[in-house]
PDB file of N, CA and C in Angstrom:
ATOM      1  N   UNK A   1       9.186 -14.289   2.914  1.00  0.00           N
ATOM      2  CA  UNK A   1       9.263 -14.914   4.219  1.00  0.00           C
ATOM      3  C   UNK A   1       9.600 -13.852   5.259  1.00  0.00           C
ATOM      4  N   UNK A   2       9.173 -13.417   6.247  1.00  0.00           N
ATOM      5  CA  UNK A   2       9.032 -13.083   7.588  1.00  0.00           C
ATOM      6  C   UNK A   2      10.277 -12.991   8.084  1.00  0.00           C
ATOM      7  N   UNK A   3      11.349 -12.417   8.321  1.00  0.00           N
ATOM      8  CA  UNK A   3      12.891 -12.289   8.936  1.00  0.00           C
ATOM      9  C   UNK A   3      12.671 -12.466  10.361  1.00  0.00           C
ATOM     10  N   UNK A   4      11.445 -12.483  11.230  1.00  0.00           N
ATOM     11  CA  UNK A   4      11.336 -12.716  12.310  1.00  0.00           C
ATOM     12  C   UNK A   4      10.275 -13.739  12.877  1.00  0.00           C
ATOM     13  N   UNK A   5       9.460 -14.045  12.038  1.00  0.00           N
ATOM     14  CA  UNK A   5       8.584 -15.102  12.550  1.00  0.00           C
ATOM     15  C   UNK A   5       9.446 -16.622  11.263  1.00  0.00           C
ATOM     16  N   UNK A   6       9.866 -16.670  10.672  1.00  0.00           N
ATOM     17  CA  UNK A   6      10.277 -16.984   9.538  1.00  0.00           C
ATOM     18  C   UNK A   6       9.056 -18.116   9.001  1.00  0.00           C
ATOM     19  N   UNK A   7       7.965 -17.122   8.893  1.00  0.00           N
ATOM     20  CA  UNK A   7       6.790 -18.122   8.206  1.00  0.00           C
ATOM     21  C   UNK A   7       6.816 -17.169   7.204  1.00  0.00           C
ATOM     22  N   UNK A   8       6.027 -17.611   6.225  1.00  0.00           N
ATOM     23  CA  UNK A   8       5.226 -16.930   4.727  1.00  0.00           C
ATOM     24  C   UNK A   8       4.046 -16.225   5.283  1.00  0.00           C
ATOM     25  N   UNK A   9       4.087 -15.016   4.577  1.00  0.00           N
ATOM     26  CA  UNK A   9       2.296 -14.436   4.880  1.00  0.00           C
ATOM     27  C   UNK A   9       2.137 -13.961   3.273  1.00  0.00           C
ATOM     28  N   UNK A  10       0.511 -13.834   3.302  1.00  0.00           N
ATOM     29  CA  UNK A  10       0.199 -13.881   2.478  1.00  0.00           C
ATOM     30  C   UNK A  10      -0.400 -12.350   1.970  1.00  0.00           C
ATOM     31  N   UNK A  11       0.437 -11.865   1.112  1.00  0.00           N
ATOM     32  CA  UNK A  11       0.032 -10.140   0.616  1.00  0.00           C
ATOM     33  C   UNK A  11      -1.109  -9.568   0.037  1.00  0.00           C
ATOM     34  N   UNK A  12      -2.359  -9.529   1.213  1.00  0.00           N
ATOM     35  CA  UNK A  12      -3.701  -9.571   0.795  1.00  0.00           C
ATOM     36  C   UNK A  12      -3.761  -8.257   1.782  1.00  0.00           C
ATOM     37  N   UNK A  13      -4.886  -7.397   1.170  1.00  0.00           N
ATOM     38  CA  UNK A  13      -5.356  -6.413   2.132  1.00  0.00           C
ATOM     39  C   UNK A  13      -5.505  -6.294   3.772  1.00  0.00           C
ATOM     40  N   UNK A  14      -6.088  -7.762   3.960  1.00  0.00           N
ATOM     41  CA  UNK A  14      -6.164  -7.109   5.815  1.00  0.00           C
ATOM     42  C   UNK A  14      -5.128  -7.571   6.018  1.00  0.00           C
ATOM     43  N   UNK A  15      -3.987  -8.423   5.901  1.00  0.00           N
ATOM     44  CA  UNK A  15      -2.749  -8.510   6.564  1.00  0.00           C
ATOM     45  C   UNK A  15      -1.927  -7.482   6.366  1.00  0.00           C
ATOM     46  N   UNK A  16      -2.020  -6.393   5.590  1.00  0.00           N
ATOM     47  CA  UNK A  16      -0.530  -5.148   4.706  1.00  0.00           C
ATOM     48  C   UNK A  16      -1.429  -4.247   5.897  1.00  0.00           C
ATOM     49  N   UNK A  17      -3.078  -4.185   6.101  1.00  0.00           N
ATOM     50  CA  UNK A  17      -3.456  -3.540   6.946  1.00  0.00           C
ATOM     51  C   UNK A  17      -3.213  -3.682   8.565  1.00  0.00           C
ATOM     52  N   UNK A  18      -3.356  -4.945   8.946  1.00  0.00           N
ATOM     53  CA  UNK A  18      -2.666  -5.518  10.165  1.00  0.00           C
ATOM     54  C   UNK A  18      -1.082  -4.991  10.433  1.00  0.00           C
ATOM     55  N   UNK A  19      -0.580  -5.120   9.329  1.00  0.00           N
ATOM     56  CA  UNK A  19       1.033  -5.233   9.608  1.00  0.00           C
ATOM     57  C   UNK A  19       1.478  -3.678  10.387  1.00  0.00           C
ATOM     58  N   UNK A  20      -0.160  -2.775   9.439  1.00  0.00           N
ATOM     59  CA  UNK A  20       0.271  -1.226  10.029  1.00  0.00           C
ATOM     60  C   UNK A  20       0.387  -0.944  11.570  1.00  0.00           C
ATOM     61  N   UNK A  21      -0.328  -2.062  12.162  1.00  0.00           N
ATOM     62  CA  UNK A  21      -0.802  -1.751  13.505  1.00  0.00           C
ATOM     63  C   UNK A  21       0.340  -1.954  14.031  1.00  0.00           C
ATOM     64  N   UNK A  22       1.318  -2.991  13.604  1.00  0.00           N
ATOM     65  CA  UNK A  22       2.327  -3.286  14.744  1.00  0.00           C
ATOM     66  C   UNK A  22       3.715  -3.322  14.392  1.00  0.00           C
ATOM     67  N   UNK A  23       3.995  -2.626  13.034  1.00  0.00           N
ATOM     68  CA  UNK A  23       4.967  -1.687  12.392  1.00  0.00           C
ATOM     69  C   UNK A  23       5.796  -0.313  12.066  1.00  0.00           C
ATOM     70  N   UNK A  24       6.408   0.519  12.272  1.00  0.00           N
ATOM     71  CA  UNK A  24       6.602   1.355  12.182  1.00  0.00           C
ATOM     72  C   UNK A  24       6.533   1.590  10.732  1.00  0.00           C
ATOM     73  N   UNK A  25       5.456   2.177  10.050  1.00  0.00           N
ATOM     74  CA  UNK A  25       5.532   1.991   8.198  1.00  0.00           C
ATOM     75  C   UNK A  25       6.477   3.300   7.761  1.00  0.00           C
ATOM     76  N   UNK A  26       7.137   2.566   6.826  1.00  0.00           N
ATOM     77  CA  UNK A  26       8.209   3.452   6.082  1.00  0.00           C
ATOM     78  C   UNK A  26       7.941   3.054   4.756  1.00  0.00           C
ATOM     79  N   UNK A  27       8.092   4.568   4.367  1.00  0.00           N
ATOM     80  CA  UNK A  27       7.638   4.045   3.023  1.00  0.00           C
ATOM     81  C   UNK A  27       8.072   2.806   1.623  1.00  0.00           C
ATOM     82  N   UNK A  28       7.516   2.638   1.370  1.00  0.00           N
ATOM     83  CA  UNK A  28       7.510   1.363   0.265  1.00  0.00           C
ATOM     84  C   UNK A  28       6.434   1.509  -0.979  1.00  0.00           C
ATOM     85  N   UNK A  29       7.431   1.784  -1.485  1.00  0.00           N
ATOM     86  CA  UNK A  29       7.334   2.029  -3.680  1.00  0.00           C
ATOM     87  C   UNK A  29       6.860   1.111  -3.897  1.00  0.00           C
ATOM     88  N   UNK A  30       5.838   0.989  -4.561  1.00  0.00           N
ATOM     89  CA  UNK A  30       5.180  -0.739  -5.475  1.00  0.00           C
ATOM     90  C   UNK A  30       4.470  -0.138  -6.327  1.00  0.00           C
ATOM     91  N   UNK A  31       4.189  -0.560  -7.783  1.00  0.00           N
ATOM     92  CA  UNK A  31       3.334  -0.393  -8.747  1.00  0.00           C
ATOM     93  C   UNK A  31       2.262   0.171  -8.366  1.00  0.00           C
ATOM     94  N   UNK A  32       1.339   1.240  -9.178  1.00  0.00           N
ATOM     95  CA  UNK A  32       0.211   1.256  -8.780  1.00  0.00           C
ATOM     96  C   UNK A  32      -1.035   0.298  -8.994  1.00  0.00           C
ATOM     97  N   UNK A  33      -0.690  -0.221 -10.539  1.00  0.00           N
ATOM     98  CA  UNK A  33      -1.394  -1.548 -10.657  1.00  0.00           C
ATOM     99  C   UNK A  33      -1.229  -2.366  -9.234  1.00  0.00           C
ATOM    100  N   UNK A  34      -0.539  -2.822  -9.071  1.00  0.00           N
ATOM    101  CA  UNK A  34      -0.198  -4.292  -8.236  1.00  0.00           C
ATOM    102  C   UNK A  34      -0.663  -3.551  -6.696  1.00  0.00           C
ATOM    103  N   UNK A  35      -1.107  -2.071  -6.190  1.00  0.00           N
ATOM    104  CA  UNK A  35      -1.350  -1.851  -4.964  1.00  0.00           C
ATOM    105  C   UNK A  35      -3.047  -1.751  -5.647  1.00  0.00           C
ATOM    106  N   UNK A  36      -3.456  -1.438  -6.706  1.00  0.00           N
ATOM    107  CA  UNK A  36      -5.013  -1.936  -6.600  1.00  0.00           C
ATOM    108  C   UNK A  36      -5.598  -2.727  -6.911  1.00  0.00           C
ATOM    109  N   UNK A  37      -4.914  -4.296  -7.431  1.00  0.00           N
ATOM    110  CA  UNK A  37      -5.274  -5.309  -7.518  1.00  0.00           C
ATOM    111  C   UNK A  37      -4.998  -6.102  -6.122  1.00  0.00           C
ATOM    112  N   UNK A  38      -4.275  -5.934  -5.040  1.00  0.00           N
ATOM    113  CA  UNK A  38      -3.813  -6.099  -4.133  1.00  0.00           C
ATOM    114  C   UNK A  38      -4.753  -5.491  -2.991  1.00  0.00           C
ATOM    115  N   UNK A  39      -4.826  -4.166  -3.157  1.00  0.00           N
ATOM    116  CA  UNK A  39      -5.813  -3.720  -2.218  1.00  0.00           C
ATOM    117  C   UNK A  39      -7.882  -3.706  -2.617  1.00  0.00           C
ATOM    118  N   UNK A  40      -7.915  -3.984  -3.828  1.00  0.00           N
ATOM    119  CA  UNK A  40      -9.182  -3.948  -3.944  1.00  0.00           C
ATOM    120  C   UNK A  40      -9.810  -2.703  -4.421  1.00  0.00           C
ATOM    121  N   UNK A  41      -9.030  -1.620  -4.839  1.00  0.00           N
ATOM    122  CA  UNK A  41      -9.209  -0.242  -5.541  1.00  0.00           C
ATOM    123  C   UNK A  41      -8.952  -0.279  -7.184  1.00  0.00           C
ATOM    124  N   UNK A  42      -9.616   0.540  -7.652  1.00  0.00           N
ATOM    125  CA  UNK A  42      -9.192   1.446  -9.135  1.00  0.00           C
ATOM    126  C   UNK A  42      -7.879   2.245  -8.936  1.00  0.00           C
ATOM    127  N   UNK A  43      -7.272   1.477 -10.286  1.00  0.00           N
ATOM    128  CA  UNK A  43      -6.333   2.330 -10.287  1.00  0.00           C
ATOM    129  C   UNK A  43      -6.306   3.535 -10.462  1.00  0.00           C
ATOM    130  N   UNK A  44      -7.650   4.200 -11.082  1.00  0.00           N
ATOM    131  CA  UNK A  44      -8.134   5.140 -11.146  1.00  0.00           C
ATOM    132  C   UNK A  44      -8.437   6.197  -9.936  1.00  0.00           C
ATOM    133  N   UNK A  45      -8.442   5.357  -8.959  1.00  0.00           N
ATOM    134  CA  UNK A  45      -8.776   5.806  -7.546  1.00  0.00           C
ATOM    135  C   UNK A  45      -7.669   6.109  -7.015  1.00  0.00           C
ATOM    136  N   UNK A  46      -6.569   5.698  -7.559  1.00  0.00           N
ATOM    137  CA  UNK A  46      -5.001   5.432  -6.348  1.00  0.00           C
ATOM    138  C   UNK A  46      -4.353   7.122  -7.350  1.00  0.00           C
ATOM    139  N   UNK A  47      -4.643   6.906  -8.661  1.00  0.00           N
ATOM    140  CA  UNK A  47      -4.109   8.181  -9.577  1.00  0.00           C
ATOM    141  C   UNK A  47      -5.036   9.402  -8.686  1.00  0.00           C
ATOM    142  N   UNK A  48      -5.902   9.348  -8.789  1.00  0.00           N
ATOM    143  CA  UNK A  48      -6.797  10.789  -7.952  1.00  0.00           C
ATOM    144  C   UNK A  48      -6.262  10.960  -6.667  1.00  0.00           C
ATOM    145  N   UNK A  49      -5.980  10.139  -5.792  1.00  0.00           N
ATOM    146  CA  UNK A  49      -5.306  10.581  -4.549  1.00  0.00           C
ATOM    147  C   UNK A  49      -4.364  10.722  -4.486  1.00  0.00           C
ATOM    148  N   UNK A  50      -3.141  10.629  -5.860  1.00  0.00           N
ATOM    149  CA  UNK A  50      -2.131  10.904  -5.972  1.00  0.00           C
ATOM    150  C   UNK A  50      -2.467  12.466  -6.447  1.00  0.00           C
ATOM    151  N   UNK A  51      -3.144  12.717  -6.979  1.00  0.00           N
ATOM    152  CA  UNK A  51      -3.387  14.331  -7.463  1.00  0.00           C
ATOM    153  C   UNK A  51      -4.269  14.896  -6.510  1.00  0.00           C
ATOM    154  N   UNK A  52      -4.500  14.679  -5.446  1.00  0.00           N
ATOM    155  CA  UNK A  52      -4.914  15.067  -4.473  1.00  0.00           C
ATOM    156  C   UNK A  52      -3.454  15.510  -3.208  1.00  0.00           C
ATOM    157  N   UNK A  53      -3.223  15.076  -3.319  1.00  0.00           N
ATOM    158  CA  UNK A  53      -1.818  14.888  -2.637  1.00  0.00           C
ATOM    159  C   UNK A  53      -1.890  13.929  -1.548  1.00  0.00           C
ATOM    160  N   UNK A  54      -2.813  12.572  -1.629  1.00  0.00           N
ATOM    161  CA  UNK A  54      -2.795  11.936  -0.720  1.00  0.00           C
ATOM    162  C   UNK A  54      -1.520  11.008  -0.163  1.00  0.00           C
ATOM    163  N   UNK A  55      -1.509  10.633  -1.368  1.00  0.00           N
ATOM    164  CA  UNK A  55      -0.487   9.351  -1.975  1.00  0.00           C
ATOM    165  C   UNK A  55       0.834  10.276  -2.800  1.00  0.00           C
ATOM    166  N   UNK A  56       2.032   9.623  -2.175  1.00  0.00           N
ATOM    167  CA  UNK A  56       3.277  10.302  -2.590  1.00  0.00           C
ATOM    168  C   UNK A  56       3.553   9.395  -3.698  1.00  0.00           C
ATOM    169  N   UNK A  57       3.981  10.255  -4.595  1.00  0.00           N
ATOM    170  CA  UNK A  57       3.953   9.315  -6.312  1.00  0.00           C
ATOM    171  C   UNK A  57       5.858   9.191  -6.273  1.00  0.00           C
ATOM    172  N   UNK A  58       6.562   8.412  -6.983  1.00  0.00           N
ATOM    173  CA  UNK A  58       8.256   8.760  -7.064  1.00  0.00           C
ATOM    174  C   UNK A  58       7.883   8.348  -8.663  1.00  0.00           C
ATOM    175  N   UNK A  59       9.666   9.032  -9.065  1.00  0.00           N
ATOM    176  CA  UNK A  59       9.779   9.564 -10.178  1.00  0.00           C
ATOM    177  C   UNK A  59       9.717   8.400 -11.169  1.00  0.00           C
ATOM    178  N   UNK A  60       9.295   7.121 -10.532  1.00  0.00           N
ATOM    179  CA  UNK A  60       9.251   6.043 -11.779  1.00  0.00           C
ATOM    180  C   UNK A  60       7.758   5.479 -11.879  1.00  0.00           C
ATOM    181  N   UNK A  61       6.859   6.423 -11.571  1.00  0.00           N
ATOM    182  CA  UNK A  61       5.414   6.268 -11.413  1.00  0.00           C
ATOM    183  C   UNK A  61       4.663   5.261 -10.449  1.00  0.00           C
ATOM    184  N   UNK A  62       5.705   5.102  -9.373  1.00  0.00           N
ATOM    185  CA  UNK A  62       5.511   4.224  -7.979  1.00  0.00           C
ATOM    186  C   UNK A  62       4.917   4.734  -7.125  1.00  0.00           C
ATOM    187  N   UNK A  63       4.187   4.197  -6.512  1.00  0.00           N
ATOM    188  CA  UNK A  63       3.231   4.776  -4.678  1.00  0.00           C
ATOM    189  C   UNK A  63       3.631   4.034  -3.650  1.00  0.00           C
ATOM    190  N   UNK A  64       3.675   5.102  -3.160  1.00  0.00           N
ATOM    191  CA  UNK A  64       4.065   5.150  -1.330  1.00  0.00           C
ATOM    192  C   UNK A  64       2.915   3.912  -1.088  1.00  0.00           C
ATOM    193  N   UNK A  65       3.395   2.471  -0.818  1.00  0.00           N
ATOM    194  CA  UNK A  65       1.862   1.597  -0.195  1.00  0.00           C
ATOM    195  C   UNK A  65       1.620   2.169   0.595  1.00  0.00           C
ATOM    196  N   UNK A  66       2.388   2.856   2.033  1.00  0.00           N
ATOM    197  CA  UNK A  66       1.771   3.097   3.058  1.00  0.00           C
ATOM    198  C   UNK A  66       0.437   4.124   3.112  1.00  0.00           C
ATOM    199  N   UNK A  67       0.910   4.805   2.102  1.00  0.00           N
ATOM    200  CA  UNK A  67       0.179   6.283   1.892  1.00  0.00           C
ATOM    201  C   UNK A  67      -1.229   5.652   1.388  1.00  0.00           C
ATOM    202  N   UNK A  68      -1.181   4.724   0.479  1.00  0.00           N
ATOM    203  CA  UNK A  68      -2.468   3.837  -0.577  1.00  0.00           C
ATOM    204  C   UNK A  68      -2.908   2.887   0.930  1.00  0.00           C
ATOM    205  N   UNK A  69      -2.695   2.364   1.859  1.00  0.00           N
ATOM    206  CA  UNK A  69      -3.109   1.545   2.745  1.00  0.00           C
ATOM    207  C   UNK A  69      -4.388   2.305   3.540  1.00  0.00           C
ATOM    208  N   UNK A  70      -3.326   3.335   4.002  1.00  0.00           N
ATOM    209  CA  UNK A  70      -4.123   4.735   4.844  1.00  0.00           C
ATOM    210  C   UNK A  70      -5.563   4.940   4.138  1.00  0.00           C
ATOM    211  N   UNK A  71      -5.124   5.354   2.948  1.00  0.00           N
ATOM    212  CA  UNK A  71      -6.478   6.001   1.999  1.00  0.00           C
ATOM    213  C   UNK A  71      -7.354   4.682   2.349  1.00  0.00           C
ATOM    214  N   UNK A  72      -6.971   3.461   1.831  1.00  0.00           N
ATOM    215  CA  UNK A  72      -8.222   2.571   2.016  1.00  0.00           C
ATOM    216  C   UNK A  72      -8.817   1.829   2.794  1.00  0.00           C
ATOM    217  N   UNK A  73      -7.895   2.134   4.208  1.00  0.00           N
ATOM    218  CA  UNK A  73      -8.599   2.099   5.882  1.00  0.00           C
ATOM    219  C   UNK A  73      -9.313   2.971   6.003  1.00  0.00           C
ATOM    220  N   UNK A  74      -9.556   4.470   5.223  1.00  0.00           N
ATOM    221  CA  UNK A  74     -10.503   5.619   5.500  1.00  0.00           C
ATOM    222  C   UNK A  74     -11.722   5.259   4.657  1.00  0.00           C
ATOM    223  N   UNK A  75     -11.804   4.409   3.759  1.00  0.00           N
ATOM    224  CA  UNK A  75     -13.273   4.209   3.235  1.00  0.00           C
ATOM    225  C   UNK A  75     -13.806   3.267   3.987  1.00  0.00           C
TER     226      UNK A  75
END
C-alpha cells in the first residue's frame, strides 16, 4: 500500500517504470528471478548486465531494481 496515496498499486513493469519518473530511485535489492518475471526479461539477460557492470549485484545475489528498470527502458 502507497504511504501517501494510501491505495494498492500493482507491481507490473510500466508502473515500477512510471514510479521512476516521479521518484527519486534509491536503490532497492530484489531477487533476480522476481525482477525478470516482473519486468519481462531473462534472467539470463539481468546476469549479463550484471557482468557488464550495468546492474549492481549485493553480496546475497540481489539487483539494484533501479539499475534492472534503466536497462529495460533502454531496449
Amino acid at each position: 500500500m502507497c504511504g501517501w496515496c494510501h491505495d494498492w498499486w500493482p507491481l507490473d513493469r510500466d508502473t515500477l517504470v512510471a514510479m521512476l519518473r516521479v521518484v527519486d530511485p534509491r536503490p532497492f535489492p530484489v531477487s533476480r528471478q522476481w525482477a525478470a518475471e516482473v519486468l519481462g526479461v531473462r534472467s539470463k539477460t539481468i546476469t549479463e548486465w550484471v557482468r557488464r557492470g550495468h546492474v549492481k549485484v549485493y553480496s546475497d545475489e540481489q539487483v539494484n531494481l533501479m539499475d534492472v528498470l534503466v536497462r529495460v527502458g533502454e531496449r
